[in-house]
N, C-alpha and C. Protein backbone atom coordinates (compact mmCIF):
# COMPACT_ATOMS: atom_id res chain seq x y z
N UNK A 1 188.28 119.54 -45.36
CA UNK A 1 189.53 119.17 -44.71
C UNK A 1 189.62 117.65 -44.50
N UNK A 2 188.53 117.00 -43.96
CA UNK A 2 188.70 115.30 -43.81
C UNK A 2 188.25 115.03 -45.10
N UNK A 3 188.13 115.31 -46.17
CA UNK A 3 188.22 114.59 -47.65
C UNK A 3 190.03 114.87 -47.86
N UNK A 4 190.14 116.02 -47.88
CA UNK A 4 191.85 116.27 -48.17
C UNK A 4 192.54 114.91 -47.46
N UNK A 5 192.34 114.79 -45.81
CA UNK A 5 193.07 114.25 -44.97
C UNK A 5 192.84 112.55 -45.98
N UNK A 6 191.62 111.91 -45.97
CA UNK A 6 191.46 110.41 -46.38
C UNK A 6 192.13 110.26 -47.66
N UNK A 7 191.98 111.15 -48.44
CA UNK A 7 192.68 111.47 -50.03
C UNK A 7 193.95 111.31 -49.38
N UNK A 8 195.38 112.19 -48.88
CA UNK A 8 196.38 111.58 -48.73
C UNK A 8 196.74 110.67 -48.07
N UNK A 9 195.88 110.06 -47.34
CA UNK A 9 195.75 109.02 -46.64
C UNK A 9 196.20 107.27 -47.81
N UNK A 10 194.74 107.77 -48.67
CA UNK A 10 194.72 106.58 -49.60
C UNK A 10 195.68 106.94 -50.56
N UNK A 11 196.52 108.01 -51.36
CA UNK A 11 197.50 108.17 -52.11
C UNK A 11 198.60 107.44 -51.50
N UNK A 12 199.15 107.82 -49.83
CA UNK A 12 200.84 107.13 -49.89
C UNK A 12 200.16 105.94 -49.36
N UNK A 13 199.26 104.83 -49.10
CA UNK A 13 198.75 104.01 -48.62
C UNK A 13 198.89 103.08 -49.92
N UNK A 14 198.36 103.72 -51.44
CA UNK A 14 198.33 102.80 -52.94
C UNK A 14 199.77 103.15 -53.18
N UNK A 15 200.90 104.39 -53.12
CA UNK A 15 201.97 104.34 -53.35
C UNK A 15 202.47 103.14 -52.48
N UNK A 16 202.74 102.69 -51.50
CA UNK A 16 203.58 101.31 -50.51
C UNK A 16 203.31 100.24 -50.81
N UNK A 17 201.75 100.08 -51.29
CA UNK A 17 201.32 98.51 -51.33
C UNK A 17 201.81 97.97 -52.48
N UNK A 18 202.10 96.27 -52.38
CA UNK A 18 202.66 95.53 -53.42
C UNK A 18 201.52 94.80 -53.70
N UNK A 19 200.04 94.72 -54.35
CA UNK A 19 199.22 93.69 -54.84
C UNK A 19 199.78 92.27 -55.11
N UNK A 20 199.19 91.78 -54.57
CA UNK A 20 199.70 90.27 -55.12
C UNK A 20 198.30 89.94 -56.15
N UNK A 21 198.37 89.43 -57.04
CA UNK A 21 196.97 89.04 -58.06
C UNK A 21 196.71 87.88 -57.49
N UNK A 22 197.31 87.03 -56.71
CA UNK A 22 197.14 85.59 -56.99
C UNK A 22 197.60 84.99 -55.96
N UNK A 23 196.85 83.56 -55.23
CA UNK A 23 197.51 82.78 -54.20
C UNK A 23 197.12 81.33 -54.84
N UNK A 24 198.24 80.75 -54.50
CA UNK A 24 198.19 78.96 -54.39
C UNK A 24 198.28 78.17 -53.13
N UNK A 25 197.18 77.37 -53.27
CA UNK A 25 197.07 76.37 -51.99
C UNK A 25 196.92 75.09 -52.19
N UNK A 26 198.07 74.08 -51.46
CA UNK A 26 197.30 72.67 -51.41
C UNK A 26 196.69 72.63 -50.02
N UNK A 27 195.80 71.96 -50.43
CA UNK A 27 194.15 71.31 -49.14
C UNK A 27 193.88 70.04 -49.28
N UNK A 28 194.78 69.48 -48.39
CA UNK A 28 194.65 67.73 -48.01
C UNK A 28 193.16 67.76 -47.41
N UNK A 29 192.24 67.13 -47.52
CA UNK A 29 191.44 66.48 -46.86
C UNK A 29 190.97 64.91 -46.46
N UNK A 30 190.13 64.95 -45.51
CA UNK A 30 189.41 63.26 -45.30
C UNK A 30 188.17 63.54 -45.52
N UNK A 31 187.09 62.62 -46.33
CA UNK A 31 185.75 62.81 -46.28
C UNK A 31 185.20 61.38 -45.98
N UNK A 32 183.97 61.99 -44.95
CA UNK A 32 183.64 60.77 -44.48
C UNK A 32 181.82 60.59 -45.47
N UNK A 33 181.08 59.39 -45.77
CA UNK A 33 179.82 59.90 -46.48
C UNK A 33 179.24 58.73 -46.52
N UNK A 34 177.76 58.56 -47.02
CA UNK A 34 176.71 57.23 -47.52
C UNK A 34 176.71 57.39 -49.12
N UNK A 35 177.00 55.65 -49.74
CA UNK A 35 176.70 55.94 -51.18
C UNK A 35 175.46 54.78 -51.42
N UNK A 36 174.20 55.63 -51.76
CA UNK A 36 173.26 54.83 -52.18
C UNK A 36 173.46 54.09 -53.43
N UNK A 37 172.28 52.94 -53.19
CA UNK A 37 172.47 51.84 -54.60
C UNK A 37 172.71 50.77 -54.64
N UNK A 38 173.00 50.27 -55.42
CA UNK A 38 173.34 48.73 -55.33
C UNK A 38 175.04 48.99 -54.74
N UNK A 39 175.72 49.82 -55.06
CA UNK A 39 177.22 49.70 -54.88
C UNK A 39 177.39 50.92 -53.67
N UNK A 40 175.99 50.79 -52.69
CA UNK A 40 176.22 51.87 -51.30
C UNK A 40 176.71 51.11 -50.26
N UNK A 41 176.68 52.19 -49.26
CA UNK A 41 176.90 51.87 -48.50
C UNK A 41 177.86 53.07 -47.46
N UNK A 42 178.70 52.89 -46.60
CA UNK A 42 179.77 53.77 -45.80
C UNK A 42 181.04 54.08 -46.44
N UNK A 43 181.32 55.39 -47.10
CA UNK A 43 182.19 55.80 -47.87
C UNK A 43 183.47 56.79 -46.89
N UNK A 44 184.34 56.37 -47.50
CA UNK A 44 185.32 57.31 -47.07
C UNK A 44 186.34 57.24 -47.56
N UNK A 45 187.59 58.12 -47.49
CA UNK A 45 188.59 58.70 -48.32
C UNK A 45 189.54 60.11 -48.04
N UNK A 46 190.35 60.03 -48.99
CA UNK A 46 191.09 61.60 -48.64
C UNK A 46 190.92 62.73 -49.91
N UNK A 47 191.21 63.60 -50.15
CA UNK A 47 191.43 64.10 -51.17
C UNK A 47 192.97 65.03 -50.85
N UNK A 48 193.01 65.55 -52.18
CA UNK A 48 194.08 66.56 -51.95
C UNK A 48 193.81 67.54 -53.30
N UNK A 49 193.88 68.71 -53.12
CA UNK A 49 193.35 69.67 -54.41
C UNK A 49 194.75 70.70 -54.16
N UNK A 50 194.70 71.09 -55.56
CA UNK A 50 195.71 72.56 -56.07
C UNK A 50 195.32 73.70 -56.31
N UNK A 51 194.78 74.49 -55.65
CA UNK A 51 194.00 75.42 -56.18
C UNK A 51 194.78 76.75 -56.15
N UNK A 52 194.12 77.75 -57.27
CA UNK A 52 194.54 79.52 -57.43
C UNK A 52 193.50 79.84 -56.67
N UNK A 53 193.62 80.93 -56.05
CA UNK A 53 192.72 81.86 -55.80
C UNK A 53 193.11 83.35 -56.27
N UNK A 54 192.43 84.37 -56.21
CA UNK A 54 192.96 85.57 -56.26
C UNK A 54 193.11 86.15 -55.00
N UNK A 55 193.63 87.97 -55.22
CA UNK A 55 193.68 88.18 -53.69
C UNK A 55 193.20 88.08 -52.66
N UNK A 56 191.57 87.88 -52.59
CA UNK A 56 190.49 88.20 -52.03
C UNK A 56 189.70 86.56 -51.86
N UNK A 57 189.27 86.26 -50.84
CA UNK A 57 188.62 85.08 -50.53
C UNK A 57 187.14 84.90 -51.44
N UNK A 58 186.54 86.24 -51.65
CA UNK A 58 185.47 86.25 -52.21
C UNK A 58 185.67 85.72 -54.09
N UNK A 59 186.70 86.25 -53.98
CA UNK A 59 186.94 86.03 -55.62
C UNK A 59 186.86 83.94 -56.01
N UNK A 60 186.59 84.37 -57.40
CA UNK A 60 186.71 82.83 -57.86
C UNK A 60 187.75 82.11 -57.83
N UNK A 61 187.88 80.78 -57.35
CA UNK A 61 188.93 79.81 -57.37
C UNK A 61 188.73 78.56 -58.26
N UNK A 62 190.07 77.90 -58.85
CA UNK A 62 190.40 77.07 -59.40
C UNK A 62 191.66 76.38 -59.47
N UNK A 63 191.44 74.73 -59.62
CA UNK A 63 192.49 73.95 -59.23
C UNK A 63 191.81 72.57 -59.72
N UNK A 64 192.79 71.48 -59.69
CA UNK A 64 192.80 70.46 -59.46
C UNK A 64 192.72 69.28 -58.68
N UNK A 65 191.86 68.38 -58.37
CA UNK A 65 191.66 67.46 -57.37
C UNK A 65 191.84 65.72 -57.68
N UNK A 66 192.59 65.29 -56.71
CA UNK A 66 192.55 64.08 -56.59
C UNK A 66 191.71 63.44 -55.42
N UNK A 67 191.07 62.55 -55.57
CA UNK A 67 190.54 61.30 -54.47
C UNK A 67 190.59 60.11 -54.86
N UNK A 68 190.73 59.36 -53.38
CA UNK A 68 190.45 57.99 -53.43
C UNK A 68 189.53 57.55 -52.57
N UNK A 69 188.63 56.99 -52.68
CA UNK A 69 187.38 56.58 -51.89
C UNK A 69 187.16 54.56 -51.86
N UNK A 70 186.73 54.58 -50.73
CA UNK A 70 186.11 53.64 -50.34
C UNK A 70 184.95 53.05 -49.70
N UNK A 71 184.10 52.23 -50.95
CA UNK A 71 183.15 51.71 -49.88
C UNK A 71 182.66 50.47 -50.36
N UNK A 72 182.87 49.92 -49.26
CA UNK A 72 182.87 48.12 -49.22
C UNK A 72 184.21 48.00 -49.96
N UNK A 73 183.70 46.55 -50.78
CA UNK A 73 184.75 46.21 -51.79
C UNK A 73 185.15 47.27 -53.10
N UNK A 74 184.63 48.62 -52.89
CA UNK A 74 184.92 48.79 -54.36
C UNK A 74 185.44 49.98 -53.62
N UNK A 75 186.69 50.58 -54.52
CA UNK A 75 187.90 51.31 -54.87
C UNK A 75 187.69 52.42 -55.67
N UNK A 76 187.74 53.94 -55.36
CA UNK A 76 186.80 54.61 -56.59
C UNK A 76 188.50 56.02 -56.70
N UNK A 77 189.18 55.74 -57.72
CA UNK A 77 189.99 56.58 -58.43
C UNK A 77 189.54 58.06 -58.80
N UNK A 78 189.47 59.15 -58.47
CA UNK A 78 189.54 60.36 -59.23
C UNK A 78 190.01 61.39 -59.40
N UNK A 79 190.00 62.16 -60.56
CA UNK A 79 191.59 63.27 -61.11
C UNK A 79 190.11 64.55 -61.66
N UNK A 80 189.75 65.43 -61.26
CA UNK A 80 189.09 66.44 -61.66
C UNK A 80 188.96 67.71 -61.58
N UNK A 81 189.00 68.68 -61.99
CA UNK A 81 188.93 70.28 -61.92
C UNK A 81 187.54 70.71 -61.23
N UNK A 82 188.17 71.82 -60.22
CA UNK A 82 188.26 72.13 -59.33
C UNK A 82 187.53 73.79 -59.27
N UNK A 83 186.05 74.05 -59.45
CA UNK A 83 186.03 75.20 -59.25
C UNK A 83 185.05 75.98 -58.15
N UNK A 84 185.69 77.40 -57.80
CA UNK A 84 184.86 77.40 -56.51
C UNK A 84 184.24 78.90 -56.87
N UNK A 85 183.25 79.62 -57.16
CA UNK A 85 182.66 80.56 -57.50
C UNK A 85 182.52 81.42 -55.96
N UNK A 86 183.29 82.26 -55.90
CA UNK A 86 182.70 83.30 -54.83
C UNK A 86 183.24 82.77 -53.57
N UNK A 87 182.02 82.99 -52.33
CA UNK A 87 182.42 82.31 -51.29
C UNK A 87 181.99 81.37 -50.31
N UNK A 88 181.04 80.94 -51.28
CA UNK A 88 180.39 79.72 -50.69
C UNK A 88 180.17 78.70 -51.30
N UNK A 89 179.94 78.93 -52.70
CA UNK A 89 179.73 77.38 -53.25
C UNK A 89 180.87 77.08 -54.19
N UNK A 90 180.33 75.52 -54.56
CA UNK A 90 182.34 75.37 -55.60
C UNK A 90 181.41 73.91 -56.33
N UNK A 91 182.33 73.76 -57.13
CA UNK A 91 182.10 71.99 -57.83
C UNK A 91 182.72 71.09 -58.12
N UNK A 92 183.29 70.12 -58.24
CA UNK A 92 183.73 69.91 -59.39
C UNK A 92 183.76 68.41 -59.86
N UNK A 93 184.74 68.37 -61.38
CA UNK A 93 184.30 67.36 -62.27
C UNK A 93 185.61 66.73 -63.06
N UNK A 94 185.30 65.14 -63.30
CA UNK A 94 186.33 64.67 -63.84
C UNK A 94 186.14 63.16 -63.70
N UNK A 95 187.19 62.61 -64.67
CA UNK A 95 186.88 60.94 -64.51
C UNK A 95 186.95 60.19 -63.22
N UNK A 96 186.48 59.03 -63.13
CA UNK A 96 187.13 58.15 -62.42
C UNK A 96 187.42 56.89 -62.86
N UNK A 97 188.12 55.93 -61.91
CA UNK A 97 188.03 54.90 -62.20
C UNK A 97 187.91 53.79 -60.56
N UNK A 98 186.80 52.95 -61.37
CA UNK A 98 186.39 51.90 -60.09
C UNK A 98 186.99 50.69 -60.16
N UNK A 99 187.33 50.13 -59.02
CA UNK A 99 188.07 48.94 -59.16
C UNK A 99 186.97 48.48 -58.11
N UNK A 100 186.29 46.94 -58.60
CA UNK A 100 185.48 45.92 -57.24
C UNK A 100 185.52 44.92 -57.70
N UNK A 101 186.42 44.01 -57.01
CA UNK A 101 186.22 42.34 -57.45
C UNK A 101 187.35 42.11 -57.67
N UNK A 102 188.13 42.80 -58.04
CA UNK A 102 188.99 42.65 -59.42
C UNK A 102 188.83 43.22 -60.56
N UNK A 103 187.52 43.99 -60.86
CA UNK A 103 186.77 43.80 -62.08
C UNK A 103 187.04 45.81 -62.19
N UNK A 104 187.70 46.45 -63.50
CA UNK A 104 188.07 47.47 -63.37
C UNK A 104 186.52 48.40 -64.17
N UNK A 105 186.12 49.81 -63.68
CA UNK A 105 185.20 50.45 -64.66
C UNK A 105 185.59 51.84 -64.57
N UNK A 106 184.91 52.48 -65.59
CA UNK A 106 185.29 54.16 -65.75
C UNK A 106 184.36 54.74 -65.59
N UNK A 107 184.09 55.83 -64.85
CA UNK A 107 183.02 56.40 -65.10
C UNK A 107 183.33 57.79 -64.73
N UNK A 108 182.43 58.81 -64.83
CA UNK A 108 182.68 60.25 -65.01
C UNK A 108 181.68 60.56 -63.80
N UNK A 109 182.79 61.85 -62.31
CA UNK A 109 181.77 62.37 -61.56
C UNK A 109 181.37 63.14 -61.51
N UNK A 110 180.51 64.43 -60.87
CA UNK A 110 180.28 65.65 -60.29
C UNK A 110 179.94 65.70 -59.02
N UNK A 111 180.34 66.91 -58.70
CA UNK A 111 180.78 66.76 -57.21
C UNK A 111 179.85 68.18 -56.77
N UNK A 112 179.16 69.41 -56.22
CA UNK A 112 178.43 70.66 -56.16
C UNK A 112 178.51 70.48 -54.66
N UNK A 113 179.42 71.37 -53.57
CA UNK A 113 179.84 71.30 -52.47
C UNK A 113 179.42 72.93 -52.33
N UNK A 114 179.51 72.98 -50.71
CA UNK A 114 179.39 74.15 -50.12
C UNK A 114 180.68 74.40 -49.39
N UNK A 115 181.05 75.62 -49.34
CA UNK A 115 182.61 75.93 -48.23
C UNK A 115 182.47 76.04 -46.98
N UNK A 116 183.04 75.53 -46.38
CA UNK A 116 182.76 75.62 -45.10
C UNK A 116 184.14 75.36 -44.36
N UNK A 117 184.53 74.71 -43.48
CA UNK A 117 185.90 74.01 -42.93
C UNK A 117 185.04 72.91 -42.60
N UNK A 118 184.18 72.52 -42.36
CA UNK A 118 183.51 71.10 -42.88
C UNK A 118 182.53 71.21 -43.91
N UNK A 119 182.67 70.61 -45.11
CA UNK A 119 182.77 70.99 -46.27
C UNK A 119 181.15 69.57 -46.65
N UNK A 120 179.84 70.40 -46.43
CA UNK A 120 179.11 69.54 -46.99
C UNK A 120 179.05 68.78 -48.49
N UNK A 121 178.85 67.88 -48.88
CA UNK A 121 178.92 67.59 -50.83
C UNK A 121 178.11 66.73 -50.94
N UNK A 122 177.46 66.81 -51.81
CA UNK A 122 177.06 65.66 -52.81
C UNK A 122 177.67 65.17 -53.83
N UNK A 123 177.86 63.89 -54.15
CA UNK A 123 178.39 63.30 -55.55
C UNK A 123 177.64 62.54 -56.46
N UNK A 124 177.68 62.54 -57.44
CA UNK A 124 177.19 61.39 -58.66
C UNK A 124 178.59 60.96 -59.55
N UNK A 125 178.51 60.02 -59.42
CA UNK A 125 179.62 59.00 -60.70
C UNK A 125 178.46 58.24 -61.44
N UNK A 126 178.60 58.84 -62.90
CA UNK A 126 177.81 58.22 -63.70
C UNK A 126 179.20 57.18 -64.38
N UNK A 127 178.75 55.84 -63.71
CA UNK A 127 179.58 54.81 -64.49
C UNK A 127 178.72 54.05 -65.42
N UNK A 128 180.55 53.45 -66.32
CA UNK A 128 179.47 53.26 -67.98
C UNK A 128 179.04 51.62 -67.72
N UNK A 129 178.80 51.41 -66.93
CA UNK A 129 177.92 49.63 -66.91
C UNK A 129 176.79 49.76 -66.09
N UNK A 130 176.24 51.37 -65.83
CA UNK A 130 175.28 51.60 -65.65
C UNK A 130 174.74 51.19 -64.11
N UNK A 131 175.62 51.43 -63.27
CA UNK A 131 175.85 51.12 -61.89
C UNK A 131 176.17 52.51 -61.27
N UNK A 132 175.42 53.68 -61.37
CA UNK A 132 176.18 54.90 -60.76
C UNK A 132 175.94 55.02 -59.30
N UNK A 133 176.63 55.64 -58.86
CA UNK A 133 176.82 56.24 -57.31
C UNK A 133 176.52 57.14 -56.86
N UNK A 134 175.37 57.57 -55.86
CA UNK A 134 175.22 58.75 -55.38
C UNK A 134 175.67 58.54 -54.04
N UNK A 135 175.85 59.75 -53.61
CA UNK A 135 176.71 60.02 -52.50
C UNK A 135 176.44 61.25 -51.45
N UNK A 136 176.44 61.29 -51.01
CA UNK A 136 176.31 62.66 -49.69
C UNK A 136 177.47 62.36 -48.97
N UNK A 137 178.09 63.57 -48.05
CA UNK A 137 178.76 63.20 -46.72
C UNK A 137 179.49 64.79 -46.65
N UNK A 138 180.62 64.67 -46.10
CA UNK A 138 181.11 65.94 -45.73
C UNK A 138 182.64 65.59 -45.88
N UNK A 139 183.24 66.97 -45.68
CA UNK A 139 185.01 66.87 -45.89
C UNK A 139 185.13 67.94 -45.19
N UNK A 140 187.02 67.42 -44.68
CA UNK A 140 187.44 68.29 -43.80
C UNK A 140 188.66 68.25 -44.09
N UNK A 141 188.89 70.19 -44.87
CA UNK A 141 190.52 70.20 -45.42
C UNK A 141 190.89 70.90 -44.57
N UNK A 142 191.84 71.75 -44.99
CA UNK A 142 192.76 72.10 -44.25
C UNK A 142 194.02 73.02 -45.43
N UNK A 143 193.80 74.08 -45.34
CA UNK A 143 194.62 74.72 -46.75
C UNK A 143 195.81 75.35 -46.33
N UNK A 144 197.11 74.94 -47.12
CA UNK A 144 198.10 75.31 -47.15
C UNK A 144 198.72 75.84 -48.07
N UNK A 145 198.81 78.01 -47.54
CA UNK A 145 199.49 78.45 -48.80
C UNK A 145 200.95 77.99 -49.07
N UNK A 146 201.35 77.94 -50.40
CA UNK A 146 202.46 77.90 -50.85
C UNK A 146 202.96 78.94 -51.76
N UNK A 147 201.94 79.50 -52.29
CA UNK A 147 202.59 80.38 -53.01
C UNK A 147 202.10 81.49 -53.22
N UNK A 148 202.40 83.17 -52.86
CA UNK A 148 203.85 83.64 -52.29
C UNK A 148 204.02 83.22 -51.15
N UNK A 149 204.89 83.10 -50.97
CA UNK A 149 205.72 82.67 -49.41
C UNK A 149 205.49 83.76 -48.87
N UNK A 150 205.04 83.31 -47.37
CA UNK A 150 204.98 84.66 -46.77
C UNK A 150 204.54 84.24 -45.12
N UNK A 151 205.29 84.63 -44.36
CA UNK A 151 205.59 84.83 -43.00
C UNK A 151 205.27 85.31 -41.84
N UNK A 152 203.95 86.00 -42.16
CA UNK A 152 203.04 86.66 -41.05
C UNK A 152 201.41 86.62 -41.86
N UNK A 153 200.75 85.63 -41.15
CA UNK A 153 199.34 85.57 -41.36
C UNK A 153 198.96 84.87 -42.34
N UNK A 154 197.86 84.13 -42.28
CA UNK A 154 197.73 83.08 -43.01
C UNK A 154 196.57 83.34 -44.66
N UNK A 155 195.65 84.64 -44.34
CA UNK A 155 195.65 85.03 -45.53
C UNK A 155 195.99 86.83 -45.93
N UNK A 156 196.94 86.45 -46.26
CA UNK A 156 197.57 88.10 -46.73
C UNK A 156 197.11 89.28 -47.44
N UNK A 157 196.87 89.76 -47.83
CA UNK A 157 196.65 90.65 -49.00
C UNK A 157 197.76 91.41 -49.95
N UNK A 158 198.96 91.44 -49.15
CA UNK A 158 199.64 92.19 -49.70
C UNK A 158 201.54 91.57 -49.87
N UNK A 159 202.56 92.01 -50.29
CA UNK A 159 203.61 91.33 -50.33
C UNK A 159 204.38 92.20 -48.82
């Protein structure tokens, strides 16, 4: 009798629900950090990322990220993809570009972060004049769904 009862239970329960496959979020952040080296020192910056997720927090995410960082005189540009495996760890990777002096360079980073709402990371920018950057520090976003719109609760499951 309570198998019958949970059985129609879960039948008109999958008949009502609308699955959504998919959520979009932008996540402004500030990160504050140390960059060892000749070009270290007290780093900081914002980012802002685009990311999919699926229905489920646990599931894999992906998106796009911008930052701009600072430390000392030098200016560090970057545009990179964005991925976050599961529900704790994420990475990601993409060019940059450094501006110090005046004097402009390119170099390529990786980023291997943990999730958190203060968001530990490490970075490396391997730049090509052979001046790279390592980095530690932390970030603190802040995620805003946009897409589906939706009006009660901030992560949904359903339409």
């Amino acid at each position: 009798m309570r198998f019958y009862i949970i059985s129609i239970i879960a039948i008109i329960s999958i008949g009502h629900s609308q699955p959504i496959s998919h959520f979009y979020f932008i996540n402004p952040g500030v990160k504050v950090g140390y960059a060892f080296g000749e070009n270290g020192g007290f780093t900081y910056g914002f980012e802002l990322s685009y990311v999919r997720t699926g229905p489920t927090w646990l599931e894999k995410k992906y998106g796009v990220v911008l930052n701009v960082d600072w430390i000392k005189d030098l200016t560090k540009y970057h545009l990179g993809v964005e991925y976050i495996g599961g529900a704790l760890l994420g990475g990601e990777f993409g060019p940059s570009i450094l501006i110090q002096n005046g004097e402009i360079d390119y170099g390529v980073q990786a980023t291997p972060f943990l999730l958190f709402f203060l968001i530990p990371y490490y970075s490396h920018t391997f730049v090509l004049n052979g001046r790279d950057i390592n980095e530690i520090g932390s970030f603190v976003k802040l995620p805003f769904q946009i897409e589906p719109k939706k009006d009660n609760g901030v992560f949904p499951l359903h339409d």
